[in-house]
C-alpha atoms as a PDB file:
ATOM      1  CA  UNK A   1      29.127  49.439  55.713  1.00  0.00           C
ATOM      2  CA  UNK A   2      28.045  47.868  52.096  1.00  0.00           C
ATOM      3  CA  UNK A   3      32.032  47.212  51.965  1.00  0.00           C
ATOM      4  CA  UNK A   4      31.786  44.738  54.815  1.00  0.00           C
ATOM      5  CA  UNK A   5      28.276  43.588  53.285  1.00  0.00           C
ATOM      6  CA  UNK A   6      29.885  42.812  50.201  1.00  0.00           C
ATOM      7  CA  UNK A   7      32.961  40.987  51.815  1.00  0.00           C
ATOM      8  CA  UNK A   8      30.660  38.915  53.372  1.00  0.00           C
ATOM      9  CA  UNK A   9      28.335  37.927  50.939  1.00  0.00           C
ATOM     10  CA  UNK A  10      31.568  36.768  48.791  1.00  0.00           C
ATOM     11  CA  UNK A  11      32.985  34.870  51.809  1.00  0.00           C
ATOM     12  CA  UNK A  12      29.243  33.436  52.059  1.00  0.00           C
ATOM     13  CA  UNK A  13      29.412  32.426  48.116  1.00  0.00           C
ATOM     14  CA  UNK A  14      32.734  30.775  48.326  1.00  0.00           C
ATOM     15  CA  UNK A  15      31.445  28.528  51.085  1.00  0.00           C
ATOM     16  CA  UNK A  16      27.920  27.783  49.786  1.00  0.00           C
ATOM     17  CA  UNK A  17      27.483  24.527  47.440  1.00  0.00           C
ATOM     18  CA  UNK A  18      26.611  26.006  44.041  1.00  0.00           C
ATOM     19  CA  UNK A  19      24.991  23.477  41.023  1.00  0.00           C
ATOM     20  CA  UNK A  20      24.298  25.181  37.643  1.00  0.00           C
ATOM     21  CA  UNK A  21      25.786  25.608  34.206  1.00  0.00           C
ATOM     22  CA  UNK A  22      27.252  28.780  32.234  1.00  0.00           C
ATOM     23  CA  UNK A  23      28.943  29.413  29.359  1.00  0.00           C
ATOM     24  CA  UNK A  24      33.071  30.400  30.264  1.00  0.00           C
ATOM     25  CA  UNK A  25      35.440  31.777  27.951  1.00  0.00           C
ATOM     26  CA  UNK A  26      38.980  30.623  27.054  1.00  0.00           C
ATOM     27  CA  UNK A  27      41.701  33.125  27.419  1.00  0.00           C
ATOM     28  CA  UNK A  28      43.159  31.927  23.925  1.00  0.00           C
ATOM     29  CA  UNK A  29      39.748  32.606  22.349  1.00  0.00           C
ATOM     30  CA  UNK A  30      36.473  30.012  21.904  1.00  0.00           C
ATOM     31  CA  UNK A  31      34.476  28.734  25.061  1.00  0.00           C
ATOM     32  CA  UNK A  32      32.385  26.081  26.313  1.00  0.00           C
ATOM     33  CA  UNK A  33      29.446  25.550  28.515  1.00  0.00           C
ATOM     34  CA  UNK A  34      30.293  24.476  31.941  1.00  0.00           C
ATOM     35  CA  UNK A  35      27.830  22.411  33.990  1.00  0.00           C
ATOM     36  CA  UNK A  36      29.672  22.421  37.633  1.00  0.00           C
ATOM     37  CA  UNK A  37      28.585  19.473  39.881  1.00  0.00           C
ATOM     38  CA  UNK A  38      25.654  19.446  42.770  1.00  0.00           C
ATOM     39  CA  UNK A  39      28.310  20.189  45.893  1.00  0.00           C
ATOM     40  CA  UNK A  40      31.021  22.351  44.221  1.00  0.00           C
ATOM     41  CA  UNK A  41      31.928  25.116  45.962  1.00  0.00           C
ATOM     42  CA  UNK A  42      32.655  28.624  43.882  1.00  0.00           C
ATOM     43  CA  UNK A  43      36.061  28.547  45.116  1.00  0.00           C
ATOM     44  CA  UNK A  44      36.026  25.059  43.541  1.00  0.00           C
ATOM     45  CA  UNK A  45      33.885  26.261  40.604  1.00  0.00           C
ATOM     46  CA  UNK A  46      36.855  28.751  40.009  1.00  0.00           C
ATOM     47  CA  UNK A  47      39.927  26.193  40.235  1.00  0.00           C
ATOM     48  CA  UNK A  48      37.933  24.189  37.833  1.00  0.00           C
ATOM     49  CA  UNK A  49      37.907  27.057  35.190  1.00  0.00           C
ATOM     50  CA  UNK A  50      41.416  27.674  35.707  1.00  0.00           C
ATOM     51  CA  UNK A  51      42.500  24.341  35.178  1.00  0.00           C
ATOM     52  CA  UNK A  52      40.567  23.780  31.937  1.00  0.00           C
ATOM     53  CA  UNK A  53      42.115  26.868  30.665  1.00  0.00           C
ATOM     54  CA  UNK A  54      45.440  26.049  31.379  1.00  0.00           C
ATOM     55  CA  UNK A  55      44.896  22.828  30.090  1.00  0.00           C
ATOM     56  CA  UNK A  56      43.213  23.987  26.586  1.00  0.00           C
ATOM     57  CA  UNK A  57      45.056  27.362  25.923  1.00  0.00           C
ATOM     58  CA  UNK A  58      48.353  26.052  27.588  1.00  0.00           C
END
C-alpha cells in the first residue's frame, strides 16, 4: 500500500507547477542556486538541472 502511495504522490509532483529556489550541485564540483520559474513542472525542474550540468561540467 505506501508503495502505490508513494508512486502516486511522485506522479502527482511531476505534474504539479512547482516555483521556488534551491541550491543544486555540479557533478564536476561547485554549485549554484537555482530559482525555477512560476509554471515549471519537476519533470521540467529536472531537465533544467541536467542541462546546466551538461552544459557547465561538459
Amino acid at each position: 500500500m505506501k508503495k502505490i502511495a508513494l508512486t502516486l504522490s511522485l506522479f502527482a509532483l511531476s505534474t504539479v507547477s512547482f516555483a521556488g529556489c534551491f541550491t543544486i550541485d555540479y557533478s564536476c564540483g561547485g554549485g549554484t542556486y537555482y530559482c525555477s520559474q512560476e509554471n515549471d513542472t519537476m519533470d521540467q525542474i529536472h531537465q533544467d538541472i541536467q542541462d546546466i550540468d551538461k552544459f557547465i561540467c561538459g
